[in-house]
C-alpha atoms as a PDB file:
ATOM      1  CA  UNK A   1      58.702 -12.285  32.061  1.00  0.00           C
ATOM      2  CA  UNK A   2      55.973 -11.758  29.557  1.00  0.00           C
ATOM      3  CA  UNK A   3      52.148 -12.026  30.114  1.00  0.00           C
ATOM      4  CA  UNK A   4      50.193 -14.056  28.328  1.00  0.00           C
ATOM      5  CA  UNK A   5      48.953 -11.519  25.949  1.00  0.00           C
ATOM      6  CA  UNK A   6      52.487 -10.775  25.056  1.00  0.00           C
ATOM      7  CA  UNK A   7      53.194 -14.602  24.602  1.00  0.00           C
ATOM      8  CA  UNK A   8      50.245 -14.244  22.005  1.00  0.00           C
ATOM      9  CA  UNK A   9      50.755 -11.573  20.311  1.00  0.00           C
ATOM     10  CA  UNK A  10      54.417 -13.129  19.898  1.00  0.00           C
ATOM     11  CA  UNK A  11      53.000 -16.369  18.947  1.00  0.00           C
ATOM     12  CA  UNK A  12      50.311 -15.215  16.501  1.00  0.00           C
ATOM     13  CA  UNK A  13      50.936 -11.714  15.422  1.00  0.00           C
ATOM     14  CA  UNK A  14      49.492  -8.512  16.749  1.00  0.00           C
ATOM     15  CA  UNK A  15      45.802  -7.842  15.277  1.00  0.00           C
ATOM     16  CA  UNK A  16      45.285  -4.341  14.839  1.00  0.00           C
ATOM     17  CA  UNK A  17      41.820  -2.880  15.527  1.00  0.00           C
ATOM     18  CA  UNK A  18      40.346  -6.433  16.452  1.00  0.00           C
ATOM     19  CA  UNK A  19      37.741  -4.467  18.553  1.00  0.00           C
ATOM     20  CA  UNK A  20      35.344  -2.646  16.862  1.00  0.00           C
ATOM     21  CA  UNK A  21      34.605   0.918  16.962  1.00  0.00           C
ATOM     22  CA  UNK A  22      32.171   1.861  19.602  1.00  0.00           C
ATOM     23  CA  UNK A  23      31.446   4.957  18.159  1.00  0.00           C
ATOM     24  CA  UNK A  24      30.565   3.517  14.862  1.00  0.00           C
ATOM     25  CA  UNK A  25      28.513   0.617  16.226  1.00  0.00           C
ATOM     26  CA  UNK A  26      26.532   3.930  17.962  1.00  0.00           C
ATOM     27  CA  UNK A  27      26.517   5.743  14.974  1.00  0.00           C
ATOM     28  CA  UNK A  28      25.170   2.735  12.812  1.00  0.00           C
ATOM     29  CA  UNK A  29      22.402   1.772  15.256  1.00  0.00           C
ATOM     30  CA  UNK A  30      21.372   5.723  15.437  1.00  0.00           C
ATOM     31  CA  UNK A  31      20.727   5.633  11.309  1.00  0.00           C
ATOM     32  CA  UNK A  32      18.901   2.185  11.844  1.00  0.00           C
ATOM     33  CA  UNK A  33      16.443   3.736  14.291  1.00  0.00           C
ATOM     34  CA  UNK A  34      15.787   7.128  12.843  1.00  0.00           C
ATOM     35  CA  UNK A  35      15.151   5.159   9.735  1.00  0.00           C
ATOM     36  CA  UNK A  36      12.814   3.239  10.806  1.00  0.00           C
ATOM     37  CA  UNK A  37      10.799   5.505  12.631  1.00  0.00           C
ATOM     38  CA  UNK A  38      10.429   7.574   9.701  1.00  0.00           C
ATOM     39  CA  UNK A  39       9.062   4.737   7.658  1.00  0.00           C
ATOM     40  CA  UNK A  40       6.737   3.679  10.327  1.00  0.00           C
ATOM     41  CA  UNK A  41       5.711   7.494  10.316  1.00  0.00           C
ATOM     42  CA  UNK A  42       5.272   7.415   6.649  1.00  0.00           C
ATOM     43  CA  UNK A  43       3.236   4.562   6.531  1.00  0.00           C
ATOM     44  CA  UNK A  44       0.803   5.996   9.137  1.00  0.00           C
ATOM     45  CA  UNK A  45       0.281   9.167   7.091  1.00  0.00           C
ATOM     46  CA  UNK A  46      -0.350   7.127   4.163  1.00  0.00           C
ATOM     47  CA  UNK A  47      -2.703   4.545   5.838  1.00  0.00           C
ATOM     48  CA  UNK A  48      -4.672   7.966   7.061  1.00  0.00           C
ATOM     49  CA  UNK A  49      -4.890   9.197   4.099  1.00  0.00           C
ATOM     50  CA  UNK A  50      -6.468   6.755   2.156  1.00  0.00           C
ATOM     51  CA  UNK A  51      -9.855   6.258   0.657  1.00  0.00           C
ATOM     52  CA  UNK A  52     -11.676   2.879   1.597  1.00  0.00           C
ATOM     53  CA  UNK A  53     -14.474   1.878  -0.426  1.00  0.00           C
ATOM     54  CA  UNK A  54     -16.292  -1.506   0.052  1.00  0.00           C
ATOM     55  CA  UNK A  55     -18.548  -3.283  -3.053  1.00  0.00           C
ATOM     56  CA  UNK A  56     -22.273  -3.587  -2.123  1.00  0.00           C
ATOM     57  CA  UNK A  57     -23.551  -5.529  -4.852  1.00  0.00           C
ATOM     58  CA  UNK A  58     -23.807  -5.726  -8.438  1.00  0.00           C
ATOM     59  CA  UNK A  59     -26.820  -6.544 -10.948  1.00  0.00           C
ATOM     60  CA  UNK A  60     -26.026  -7.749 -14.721  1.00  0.00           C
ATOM     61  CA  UNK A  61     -29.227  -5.562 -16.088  1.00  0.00           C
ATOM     62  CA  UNK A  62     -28.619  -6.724 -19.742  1.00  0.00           C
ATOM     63  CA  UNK A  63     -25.299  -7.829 -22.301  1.00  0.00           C
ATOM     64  CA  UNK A  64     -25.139  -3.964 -22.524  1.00  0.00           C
ATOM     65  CA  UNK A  65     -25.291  -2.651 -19.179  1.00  0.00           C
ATOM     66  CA  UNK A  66     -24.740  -3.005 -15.121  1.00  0.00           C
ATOM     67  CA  UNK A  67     -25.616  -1.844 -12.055  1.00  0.00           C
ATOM     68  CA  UNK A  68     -22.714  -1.657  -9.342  1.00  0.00           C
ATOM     69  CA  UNK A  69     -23.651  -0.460  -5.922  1.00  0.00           C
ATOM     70  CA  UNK A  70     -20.431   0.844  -3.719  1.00  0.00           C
ATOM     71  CA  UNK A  71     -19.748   2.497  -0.567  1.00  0.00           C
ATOM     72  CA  UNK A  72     -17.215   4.918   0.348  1.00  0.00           C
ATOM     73  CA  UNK A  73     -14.782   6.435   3.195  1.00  0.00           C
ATOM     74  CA  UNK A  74     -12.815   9.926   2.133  1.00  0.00           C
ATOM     75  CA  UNK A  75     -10.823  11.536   4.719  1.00  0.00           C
ATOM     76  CA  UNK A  76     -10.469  14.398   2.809  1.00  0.00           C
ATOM     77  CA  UNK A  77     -13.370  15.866   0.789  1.00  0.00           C
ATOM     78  CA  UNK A  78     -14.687  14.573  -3.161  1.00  0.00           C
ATOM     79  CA  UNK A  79     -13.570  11.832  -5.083  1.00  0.00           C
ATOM     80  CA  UNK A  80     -13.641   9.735  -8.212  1.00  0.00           C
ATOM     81  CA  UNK A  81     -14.105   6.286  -8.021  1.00  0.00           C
ATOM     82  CA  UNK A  82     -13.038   4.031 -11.110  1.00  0.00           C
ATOM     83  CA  UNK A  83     -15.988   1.225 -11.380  1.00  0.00           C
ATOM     84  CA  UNK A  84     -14.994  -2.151 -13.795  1.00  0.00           C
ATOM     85  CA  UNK A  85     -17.518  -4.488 -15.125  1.00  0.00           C
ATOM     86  CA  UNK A  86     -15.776  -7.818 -15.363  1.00  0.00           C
ATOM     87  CA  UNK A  87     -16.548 -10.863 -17.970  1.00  0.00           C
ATOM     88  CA  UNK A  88     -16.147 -14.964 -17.397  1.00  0.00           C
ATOM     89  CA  UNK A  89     -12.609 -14.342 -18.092  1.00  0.00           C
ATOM     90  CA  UNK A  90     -11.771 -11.579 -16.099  1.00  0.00           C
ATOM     91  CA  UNK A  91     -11.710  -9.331 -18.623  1.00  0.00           C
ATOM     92  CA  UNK A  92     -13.077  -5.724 -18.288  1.00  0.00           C
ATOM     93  CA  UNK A  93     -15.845  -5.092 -20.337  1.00  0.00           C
ATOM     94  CA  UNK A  94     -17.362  -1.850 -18.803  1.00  0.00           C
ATOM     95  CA  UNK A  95     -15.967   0.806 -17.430  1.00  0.00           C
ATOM     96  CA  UNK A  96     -16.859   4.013 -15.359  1.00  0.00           C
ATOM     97  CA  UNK A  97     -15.192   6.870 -13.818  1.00  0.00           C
ATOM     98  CA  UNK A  98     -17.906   7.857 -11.053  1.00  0.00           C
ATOM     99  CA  UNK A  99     -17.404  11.892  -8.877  1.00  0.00           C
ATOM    100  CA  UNK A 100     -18.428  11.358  -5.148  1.00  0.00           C
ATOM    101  CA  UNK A 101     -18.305  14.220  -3.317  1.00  0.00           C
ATOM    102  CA  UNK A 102     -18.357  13.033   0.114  1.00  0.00           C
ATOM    103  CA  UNK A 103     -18.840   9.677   2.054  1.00  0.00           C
ATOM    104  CA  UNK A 104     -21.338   7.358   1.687  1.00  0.00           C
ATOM    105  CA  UNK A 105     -23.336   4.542  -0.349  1.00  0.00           C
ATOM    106  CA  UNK A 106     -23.685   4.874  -4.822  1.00  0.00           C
ATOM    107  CA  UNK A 107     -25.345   3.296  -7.545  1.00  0.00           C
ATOM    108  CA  UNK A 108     -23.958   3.627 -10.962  1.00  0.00           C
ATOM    109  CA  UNK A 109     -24.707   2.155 -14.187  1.00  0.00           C
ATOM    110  CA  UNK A 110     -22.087   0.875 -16.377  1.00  0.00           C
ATOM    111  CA  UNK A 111     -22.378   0.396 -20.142  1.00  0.00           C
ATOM    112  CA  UNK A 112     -20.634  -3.045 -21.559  1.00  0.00           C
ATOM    113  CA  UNK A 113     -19.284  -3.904 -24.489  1.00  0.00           C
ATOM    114  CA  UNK A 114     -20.452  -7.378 -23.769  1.00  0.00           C
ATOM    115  CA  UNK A 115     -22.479  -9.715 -20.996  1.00  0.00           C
ATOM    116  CA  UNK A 116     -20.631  -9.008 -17.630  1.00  0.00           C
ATOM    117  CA  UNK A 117     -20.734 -11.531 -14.931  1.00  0.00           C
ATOM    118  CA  UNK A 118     -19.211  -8.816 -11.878  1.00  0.00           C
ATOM    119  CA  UNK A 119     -19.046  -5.438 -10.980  1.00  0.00           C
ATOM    120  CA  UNK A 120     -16.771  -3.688  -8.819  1.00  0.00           C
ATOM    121  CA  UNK A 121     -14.846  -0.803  -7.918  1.00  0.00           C
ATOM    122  CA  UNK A 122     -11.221  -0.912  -9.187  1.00  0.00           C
ATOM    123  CA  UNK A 123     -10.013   2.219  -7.130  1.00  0.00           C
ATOM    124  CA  UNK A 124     -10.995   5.456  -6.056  1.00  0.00           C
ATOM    125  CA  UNK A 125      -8.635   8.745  -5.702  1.00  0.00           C
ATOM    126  CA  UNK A 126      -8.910  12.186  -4.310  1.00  0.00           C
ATOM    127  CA  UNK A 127      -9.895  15.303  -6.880  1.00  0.00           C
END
């Protein structure tokens, strides 16, 4: 007499390899993790690395020129900090490459091409 997996495998057909491979489920799971822990790795490093800089204020001195006061974080030693002078449009209408050489609070003046209505700083990167 046949068992009931027999009588199925009569019935139906045999499936081969219906089961997956253990060793490849392993082996998939193992790329997934190391994968992800070297993002999450790289995006710490990154995050540490990065210079933070917060806008203090701005003052539209004249259609020619503003003042943009700026603070700044570097983990790592000088600077340069790219300052924009924005119009009613959102246009740039001044702008300024500004050296800091360590952390700390700036003033900079920025000549315009016409009357601003912001200043801020557009990014900063290490020298």
């Amino acid at each position: 007499m046949s068992s009931v997996s027999d009588l199925m495998a009569e019935r139906y057909g045999k499936r081969a390899g219906n089961k997956p491979n253990r060793k490849l489920i392993i082996g998939l799971a193992a790329v997934l993790l190391a994968t992800f822990l070297a993002w999450a790795i790289w995006v710490s490093v990154q995050g540490a690395n990065q210079i933070k800089t917060q806008d203090r204020g701005y003052e539209i001195i004249s259609p020619l020129q503003a003042s943009v006061k700026f603070a700044v974080q570097t983990p790592a030693g000088p600077a340069v900090c790219a300052i924009q002078v924005l119009n009613q449009s959102y246009s740039v209408v001044g702008y300024k490459e500004v050296p800091v050489a360590a952390s700390g609070e700036y003033e900079t003046f920025v000549n315009t091409t016409e009357l601003g209505v912001s200043g801020l700083v557009d990014k900063c990167w290490l020298k």
